[in-house]
N, C-alpha and C. Protein backbone atom coordinates (compact mmCIF):
# COMPACT_ATOMS: atom_id res chain seq x y z
N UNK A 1 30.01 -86.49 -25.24
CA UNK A 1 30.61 -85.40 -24.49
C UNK A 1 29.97 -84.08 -24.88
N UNK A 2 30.40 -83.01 -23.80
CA UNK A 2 29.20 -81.58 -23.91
C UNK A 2 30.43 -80.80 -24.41
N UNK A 3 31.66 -80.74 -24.65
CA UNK A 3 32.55 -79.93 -24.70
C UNK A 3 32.10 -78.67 -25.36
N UNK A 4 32.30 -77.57 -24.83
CA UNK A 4 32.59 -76.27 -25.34
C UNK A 4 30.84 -75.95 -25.78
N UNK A 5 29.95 -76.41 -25.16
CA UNK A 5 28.36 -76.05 -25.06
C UNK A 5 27.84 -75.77 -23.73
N UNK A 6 28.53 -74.65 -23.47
CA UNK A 6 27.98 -73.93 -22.01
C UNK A 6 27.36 -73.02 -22.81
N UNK A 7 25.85 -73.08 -22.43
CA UNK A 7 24.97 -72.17 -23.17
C UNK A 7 23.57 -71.85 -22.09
N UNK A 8 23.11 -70.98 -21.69
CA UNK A 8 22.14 -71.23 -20.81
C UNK A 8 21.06 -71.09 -21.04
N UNK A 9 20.01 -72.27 -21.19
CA UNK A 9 18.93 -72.73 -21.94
C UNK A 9 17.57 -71.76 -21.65
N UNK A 10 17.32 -71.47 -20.42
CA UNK A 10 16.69 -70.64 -19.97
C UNK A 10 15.28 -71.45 -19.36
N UNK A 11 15.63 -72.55 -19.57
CA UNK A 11 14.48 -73.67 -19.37
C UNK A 11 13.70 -73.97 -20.32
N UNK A 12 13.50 -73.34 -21.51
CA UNK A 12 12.78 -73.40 -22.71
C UNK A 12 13.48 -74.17 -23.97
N UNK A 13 12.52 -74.50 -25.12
CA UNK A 13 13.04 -75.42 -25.61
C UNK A 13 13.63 -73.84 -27.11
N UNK A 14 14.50 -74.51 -27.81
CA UNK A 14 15.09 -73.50 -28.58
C UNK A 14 14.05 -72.50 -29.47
N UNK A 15 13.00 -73.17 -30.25
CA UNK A 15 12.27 -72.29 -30.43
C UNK A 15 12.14 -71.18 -29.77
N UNK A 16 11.23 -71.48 -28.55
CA UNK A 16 10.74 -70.74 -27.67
C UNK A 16 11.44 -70.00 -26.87
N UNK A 17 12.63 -70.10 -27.01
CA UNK A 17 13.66 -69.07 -26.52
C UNK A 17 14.34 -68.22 -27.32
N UNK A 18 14.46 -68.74 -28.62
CA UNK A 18 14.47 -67.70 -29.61
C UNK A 18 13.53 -66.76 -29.63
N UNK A 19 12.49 -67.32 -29.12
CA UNK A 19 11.17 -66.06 -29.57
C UNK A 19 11.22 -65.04 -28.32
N UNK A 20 11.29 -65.70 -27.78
CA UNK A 20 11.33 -64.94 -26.17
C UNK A 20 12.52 -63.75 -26.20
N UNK A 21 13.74 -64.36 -26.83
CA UNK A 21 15.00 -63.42 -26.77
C UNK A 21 14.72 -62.14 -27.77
N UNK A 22 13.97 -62.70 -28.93
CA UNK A 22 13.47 -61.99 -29.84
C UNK A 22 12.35 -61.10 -29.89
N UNK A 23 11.65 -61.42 -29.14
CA UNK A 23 10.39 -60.48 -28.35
C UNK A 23 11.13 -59.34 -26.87
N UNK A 24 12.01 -59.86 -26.42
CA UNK A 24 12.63 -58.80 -25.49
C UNK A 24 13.81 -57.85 -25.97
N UNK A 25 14.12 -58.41 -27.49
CA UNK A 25 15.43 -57.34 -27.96
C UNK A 25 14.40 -56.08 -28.81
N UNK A 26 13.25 -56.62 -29.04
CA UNK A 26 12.26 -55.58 -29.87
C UNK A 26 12.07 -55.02 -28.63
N UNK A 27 11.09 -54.93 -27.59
CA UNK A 27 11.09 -54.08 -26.23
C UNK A 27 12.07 -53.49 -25.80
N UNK A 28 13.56 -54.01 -25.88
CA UNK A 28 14.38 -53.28 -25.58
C UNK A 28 14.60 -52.14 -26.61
N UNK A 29 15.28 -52.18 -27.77
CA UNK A 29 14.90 -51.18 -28.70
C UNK A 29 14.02 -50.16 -28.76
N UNK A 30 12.27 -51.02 -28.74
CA UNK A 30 11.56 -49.90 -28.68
C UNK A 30 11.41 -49.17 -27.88
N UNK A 31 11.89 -49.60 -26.61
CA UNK A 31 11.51 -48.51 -25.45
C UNK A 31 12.98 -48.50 -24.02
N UNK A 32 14.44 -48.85 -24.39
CA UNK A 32 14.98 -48.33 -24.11
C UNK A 32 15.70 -49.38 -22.68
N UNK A 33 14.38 -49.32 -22.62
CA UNK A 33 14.97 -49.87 -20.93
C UNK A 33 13.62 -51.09 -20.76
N UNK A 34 13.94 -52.21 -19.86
CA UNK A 34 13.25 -53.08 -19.95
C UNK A 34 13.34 -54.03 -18.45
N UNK A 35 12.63 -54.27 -17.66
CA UNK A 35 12.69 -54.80 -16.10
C UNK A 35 12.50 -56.65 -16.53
N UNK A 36 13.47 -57.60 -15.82
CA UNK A 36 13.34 -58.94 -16.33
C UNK A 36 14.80 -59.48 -15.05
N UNK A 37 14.77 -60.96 -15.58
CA UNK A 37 15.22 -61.74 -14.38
C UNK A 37 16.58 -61.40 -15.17
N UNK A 38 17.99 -61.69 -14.07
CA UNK A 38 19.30 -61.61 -14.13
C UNK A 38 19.54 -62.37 -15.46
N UNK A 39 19.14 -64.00 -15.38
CA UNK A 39 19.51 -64.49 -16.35
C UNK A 39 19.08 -64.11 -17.75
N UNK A 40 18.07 -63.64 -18.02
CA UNK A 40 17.03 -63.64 -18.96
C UNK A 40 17.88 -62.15 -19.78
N UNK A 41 18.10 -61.20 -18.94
CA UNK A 41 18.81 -60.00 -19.74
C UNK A 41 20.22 -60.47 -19.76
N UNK A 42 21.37 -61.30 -19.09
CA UNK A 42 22.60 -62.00 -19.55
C UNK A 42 22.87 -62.59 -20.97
N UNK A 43 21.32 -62.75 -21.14
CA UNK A 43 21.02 -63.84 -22.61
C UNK A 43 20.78 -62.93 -23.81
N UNK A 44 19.85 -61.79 -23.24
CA UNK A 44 19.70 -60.71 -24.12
C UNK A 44 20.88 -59.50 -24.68
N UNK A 45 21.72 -59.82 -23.53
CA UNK A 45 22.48 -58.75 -23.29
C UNK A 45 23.95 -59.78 -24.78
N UNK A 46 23.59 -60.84 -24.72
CA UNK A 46 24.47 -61.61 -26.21
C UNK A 46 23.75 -61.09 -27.60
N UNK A 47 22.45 -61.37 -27.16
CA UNK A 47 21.75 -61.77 -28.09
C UNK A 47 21.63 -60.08 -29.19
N UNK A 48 21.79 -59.57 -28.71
CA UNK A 48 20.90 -57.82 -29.12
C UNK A 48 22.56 -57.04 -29.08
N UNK A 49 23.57 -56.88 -28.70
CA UNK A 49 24.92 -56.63 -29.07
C UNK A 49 25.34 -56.47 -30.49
N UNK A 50 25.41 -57.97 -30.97
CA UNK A 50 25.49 -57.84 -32.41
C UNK A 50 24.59 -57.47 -33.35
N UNK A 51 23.39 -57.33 -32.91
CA UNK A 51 22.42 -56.75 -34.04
C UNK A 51 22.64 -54.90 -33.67
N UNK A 52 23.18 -54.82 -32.38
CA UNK A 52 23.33 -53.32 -32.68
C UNK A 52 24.61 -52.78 -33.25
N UNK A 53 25.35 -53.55 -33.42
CA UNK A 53 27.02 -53.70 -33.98
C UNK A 53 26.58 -53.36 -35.75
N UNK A 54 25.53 -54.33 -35.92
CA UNK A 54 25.06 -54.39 -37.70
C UNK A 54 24.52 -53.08 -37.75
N UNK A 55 24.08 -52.57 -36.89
CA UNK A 55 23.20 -51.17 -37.47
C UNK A 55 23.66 -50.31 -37.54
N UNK A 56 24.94 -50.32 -36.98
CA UNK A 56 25.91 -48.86 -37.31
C UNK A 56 26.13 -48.55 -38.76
N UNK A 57 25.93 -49.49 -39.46
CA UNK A 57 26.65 -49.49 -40.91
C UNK A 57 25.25 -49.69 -41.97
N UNK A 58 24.43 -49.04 -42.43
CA UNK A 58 22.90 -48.95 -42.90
C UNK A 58 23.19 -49.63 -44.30
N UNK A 59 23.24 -51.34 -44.21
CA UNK A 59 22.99 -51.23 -45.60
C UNK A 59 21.81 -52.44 -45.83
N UNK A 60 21.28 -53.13 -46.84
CA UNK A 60 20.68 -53.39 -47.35
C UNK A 60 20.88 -55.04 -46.50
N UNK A 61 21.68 -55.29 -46.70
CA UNK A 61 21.94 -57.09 -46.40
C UNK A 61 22.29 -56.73 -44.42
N UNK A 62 22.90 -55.46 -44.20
CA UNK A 62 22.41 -55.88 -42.70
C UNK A 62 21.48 -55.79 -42.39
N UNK A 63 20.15 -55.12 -42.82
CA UNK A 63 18.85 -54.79 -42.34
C UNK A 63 18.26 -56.46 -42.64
N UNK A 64 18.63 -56.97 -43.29
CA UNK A 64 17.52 -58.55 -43.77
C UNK A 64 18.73 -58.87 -42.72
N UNK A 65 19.94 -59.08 -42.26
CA UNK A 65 20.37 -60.46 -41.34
C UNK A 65 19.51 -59.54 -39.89
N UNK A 66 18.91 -58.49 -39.47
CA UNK A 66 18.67 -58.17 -38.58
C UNK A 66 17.38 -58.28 -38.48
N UNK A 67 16.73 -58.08 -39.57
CA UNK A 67 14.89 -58.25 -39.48
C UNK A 67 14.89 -60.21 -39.89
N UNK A 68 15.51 -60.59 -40.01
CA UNK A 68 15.79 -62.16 -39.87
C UNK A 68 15.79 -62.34 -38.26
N UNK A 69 16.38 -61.83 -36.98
CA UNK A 69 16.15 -61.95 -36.03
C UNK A 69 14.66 -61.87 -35.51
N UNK A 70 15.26 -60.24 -35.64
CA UNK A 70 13.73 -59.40 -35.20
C UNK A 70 11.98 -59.83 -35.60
N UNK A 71 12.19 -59.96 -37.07
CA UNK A 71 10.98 -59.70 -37.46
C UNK A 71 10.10 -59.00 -36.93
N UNK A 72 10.15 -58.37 -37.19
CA UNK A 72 9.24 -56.37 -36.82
C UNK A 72 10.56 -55.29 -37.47
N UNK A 73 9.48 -54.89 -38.38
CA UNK A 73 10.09 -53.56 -39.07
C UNK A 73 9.97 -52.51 -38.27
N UNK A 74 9.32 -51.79 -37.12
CA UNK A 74 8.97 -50.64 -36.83
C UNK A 74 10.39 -50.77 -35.87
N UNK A 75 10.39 -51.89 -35.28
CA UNK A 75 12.04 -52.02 -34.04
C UNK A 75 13.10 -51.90 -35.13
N UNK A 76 13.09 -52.57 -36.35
CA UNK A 76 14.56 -52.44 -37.90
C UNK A 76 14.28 -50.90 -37.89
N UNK A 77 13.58 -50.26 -37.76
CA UNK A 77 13.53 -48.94 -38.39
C UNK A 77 13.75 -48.04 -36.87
N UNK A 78 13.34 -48.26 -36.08
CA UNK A 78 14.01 -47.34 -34.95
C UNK A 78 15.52 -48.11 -34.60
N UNK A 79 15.85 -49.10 -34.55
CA UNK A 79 17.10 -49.33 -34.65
C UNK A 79 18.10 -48.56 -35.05
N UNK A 80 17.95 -48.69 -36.63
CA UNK A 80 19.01 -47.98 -37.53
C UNK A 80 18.74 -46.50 -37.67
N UNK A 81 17.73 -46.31 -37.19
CA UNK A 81 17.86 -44.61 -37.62
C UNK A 81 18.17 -43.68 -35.91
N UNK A 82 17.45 -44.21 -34.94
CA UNK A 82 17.84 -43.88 -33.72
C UNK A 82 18.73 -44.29 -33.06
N UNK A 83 18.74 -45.78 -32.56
CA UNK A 83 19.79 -46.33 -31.57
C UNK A 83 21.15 -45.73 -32.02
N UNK A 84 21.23 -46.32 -33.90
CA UNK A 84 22.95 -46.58 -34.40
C UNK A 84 23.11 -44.68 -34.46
N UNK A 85 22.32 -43.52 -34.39
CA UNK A 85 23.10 -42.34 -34.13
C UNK A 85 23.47 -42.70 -32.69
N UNK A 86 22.88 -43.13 -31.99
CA UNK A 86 23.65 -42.56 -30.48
C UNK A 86 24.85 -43.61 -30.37
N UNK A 87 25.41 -44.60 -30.83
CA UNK A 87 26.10 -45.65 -30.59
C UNK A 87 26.94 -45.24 -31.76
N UNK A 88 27.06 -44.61 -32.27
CA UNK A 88 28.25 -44.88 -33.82
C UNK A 88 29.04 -44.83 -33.39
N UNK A 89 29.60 -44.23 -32.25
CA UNK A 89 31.36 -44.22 -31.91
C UNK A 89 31.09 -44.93 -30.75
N UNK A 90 30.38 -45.27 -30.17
CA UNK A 90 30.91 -46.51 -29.02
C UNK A 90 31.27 -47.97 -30.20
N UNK A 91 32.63 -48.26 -29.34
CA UNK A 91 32.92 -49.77 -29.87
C UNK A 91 32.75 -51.14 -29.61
N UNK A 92 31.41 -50.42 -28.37
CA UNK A 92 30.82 -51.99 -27.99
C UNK A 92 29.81 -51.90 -26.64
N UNK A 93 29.49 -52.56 -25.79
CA UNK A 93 29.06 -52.42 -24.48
C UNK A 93 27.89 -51.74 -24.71
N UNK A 94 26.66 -52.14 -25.11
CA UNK A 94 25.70 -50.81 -25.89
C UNK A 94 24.69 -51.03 -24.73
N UNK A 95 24.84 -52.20 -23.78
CA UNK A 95 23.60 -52.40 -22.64
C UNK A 95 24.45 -52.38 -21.40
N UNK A 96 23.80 -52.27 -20.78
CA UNK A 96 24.03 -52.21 -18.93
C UNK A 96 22.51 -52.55 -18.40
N UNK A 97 23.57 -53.52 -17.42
CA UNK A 97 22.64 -54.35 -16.86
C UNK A 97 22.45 -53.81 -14.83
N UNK A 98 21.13 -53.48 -14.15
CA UNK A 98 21.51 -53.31 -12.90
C UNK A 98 21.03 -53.88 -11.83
N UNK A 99 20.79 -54.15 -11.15
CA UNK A 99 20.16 -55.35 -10.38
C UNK A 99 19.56 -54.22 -9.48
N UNK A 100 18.20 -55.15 -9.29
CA UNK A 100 17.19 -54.06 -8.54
C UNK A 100 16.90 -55.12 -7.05
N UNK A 101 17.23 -56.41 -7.26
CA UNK A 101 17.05 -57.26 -6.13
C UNK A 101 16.09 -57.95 -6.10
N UNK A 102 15.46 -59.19 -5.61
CA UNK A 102 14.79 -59.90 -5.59
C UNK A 102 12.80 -59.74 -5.80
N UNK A 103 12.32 -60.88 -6.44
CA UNK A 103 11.09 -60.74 -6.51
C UNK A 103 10.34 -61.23 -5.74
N UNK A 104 9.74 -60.70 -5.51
CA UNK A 104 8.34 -61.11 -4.02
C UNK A 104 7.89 -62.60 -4.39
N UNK A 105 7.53 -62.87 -5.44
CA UNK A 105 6.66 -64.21 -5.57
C UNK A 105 7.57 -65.53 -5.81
N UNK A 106 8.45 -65.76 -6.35
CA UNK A 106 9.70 -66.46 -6.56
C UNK A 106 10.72 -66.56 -6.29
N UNK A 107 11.46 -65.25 -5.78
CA UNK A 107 12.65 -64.94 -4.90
C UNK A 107 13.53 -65.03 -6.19
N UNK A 108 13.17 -64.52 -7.53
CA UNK A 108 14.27 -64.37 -8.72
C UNK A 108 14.80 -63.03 -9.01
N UNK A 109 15.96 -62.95 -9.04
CA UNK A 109 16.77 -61.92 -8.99
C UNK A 109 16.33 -61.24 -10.10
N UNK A 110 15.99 -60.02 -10.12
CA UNK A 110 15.58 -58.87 -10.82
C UNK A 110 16.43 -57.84 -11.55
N UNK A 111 16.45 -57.09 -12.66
CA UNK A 111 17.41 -55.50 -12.69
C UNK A 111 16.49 -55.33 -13.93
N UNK A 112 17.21 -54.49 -14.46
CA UNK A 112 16.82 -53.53 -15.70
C UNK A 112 17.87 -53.74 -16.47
N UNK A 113 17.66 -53.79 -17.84
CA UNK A 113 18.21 -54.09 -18.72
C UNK A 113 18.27 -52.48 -19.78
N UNK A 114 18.90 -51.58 -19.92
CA UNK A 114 18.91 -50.40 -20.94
C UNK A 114 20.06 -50.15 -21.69
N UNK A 115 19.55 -49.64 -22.81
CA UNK A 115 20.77 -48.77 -23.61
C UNK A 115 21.62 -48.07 -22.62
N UNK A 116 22.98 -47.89 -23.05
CA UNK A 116 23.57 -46.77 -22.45
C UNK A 116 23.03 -45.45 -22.65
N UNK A 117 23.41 -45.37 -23.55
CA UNK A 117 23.46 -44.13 -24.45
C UNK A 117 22.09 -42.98 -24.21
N UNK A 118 21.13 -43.91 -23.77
CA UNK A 118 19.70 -43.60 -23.61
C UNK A 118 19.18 -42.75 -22.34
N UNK A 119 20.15 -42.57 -21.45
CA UNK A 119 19.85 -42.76 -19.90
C UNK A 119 20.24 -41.72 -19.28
N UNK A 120 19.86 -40.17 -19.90
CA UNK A 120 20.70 -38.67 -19.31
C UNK A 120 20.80 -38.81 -18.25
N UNK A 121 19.48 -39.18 -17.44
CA UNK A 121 19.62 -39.11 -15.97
C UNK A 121 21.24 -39.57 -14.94
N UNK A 122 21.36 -40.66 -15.25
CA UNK A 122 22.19 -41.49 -15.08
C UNK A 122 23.94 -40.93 -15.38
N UNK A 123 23.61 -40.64 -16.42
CA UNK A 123 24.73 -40.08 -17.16
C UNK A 123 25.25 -38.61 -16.24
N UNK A 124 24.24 -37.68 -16.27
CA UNK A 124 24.35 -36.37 -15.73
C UNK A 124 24.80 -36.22 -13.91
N UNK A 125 24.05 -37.70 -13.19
CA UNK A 125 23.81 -37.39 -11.66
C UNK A 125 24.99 -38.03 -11.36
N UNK A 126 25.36 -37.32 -10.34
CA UNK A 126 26.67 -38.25 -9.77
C UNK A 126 26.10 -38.81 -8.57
N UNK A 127 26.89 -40.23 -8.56
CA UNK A 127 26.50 -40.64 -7.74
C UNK A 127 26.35 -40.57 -5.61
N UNK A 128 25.18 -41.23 -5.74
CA UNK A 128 24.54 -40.59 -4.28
C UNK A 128 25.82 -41.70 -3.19
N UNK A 129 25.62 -41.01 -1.97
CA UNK A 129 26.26 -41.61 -1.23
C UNK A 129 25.31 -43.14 -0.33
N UNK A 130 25.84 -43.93 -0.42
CA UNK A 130 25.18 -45.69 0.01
C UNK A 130 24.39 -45.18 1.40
N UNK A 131 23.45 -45.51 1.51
CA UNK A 131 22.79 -45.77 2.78
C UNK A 131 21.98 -47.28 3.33
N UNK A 132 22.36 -47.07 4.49
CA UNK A 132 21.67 -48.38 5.07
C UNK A 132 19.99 -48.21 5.10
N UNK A 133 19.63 -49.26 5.26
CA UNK A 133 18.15 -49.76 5.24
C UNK A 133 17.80 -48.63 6.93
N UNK A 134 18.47 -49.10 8.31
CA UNK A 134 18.00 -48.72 9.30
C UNK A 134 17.89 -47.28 8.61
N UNK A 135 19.23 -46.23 8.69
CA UNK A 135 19.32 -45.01 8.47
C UNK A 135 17.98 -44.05 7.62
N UNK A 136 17.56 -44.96 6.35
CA UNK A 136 16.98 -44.35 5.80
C UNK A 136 15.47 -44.29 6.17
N UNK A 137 15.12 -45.66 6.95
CA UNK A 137 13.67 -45.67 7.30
C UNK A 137 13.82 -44.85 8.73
N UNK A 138 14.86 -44.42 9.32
CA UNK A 138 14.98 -43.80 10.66
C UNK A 138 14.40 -41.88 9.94
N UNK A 139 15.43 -42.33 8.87
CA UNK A 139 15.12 -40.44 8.43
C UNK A 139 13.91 -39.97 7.22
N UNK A 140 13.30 -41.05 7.06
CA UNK A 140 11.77 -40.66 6.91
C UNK A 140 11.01 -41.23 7.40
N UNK A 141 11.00 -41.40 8.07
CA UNK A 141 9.69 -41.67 9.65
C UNK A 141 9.16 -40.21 10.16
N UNK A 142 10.70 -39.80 10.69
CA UNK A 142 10.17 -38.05 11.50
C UNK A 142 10.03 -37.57 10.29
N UNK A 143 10.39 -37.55 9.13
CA UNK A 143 9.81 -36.34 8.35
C UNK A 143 8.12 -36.61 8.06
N UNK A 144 7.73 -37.82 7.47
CA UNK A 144 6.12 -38.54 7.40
C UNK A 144 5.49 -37.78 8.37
N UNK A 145 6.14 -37.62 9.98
CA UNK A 145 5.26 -37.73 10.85
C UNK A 145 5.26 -35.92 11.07
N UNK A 146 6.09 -35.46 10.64
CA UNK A 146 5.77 -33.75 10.74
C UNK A 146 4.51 -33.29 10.03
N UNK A 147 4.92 -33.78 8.53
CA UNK A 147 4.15 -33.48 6.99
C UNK A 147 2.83 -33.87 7.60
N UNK A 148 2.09 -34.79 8.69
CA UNK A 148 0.26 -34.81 9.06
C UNK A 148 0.11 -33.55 10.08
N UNK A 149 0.95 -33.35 10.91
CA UNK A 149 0.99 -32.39 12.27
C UNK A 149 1.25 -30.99 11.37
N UNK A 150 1.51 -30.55 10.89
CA UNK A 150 1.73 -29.55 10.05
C UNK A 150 0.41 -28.96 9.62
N UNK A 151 -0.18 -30.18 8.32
CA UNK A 151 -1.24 -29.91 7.88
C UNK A 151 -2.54 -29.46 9.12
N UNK A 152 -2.61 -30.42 10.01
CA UNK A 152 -3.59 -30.38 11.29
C UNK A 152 -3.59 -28.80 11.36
N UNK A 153 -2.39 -28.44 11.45
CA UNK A 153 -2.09 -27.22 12.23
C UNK A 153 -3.13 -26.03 11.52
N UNK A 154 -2.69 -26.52 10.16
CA UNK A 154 -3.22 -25.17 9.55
C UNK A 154 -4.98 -25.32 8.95
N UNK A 155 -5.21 -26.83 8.98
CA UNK A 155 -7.17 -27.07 8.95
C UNK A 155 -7.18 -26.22 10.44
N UNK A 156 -7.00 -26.43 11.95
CA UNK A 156 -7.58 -26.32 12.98
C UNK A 156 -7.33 -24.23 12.78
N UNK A 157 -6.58 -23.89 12.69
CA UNK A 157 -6.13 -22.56 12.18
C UNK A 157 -7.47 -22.10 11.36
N UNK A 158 -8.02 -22.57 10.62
CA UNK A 158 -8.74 -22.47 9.41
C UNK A 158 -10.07 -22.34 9.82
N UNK A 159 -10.19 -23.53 10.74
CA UNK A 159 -11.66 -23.69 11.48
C UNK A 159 -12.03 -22.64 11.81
N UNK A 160 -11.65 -22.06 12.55
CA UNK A 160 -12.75 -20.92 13.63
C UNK A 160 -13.28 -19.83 12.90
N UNK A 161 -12.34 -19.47 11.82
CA UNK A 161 -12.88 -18.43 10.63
C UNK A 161 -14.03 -19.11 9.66
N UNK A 162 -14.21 -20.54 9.23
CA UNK A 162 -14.90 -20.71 8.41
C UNK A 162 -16.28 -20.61 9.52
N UNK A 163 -16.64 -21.16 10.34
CA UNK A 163 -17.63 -21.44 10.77
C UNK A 163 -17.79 -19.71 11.67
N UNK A 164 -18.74 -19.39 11.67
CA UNK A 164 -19.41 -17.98 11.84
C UNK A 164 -21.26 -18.25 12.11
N UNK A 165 -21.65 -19.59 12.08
CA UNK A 165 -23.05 -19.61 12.92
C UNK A 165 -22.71 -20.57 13.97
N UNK A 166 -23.45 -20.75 15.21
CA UNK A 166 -23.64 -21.08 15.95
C UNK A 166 -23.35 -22.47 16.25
N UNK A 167 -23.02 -23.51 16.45
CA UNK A 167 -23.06 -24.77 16.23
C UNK A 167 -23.94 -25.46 17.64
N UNK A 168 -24.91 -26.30 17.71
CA UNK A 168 -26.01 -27.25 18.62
C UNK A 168 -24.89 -28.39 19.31
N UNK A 169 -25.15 -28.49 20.35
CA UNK A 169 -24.55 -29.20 21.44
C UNK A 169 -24.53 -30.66 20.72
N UNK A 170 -23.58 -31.41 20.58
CA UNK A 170 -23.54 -32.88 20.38
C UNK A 170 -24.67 -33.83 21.09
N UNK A 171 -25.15 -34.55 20.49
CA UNK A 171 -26.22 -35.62 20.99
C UNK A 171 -25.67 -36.16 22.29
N UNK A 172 -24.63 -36.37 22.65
CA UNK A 172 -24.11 -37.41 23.81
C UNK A 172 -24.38 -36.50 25.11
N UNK A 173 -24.29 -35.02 24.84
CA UNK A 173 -24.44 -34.08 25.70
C UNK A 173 -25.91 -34.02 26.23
N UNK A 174 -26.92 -34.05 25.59
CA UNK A 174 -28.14 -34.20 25.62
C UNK A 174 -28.93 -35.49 25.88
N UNK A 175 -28.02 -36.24 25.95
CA UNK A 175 -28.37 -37.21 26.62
C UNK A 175 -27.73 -37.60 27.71
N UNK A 176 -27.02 -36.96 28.20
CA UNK A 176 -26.54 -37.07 29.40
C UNK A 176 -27.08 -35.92 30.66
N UNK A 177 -28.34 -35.09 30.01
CA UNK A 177 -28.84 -34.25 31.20
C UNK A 177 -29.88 -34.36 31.64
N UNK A 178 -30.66 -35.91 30.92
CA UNK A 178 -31.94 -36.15 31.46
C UNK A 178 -31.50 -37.07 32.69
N UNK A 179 -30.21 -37.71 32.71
CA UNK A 179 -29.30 -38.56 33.47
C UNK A 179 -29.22 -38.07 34.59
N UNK A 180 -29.21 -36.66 34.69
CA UNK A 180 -28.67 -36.22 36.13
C UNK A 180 -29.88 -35.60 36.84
N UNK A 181 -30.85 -35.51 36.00
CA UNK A 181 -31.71 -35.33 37.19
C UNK A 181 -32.74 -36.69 38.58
């Protein structure tokens, strides 16, 4: 019997998913925010929780149960000295996960995986109002198509002042007057 081993393998064998989970909680760390499949940051999003739970508290035996994961000191050392200031008073939830929607080559569901804490943008903007797909390709179409007619306007504007010698009749012209006689 499987009782109470709902675990999601990721298709890989345990090694190799350790390493994998362990190679994407260092990327996440080092740089905040990280693009990967739904399942793959669900797994991360277990996996990298409690090692940021250990770093709030700087001592000696959590840094070895955490570089026991990790292995890479430069991610143990931006961990505890960066992440755990911005997280010391949150009591949990240290990632957010957002779905960006499907991938062109496989059709596997996509998002971003980031710190909270990390993300002013996000934090500061309130949110925009939903738009549909038609609406938005309807209302930059006419703007695209002003922004070339615009420019035209002001090269053809431009023309008649730069040029100040004479300009020779086009070839097609000149060959069209031996034609008519």
């Amino acid at each position: 019997m499987r009782h109470n081993k709902k675990f999601n393998h990721l298709g890989r064998t345990a090694s190799h998913r350790s390493a994998m989970l362990a190679n994407m909680a260092i990327s996440l760390i080092m740089h905040k925010r990280i693009t990967t499949t739904v399942a793959k940051a669900k797994a991360l999003k277990k996996y990298v929780e409690p090692l940021i739970t250990r770093s709030k508290e700087d001592t000696t035996n959590n840094r070895r149960v955490v570089f026991s994961y990790l292995q890479n000191k430069f991610a143990i050392k931006e961990l505890f000295s960066v992440v755990s200031e911005k997280v010391g008073n949150r009591p949990g939830g240290y990632t957010r996960i957002i779905k960006l929607g499907t991938r062109q080559g496989d059709a596997a569901e996509i998002c971003f995986i980031e710190l909270v804490d990390f993300d002013e943008a996000m934090a500061k903007a309130p949110k925009a109002a939903k738009k549909t797909r038609r609406a938005g390709k309807k209302a930059a179409a006419p703007a695209a198509e002003e922004a070339p007619k615009a420019e035209a306007a002001e090269v053809v504007a431009d023309a008649p002042a730069a040029e100040e010698a004479p300009v020779e009749a086009p070839a097609e012209e000149k060959a069209e007057e031996p034609k008519a006689e």
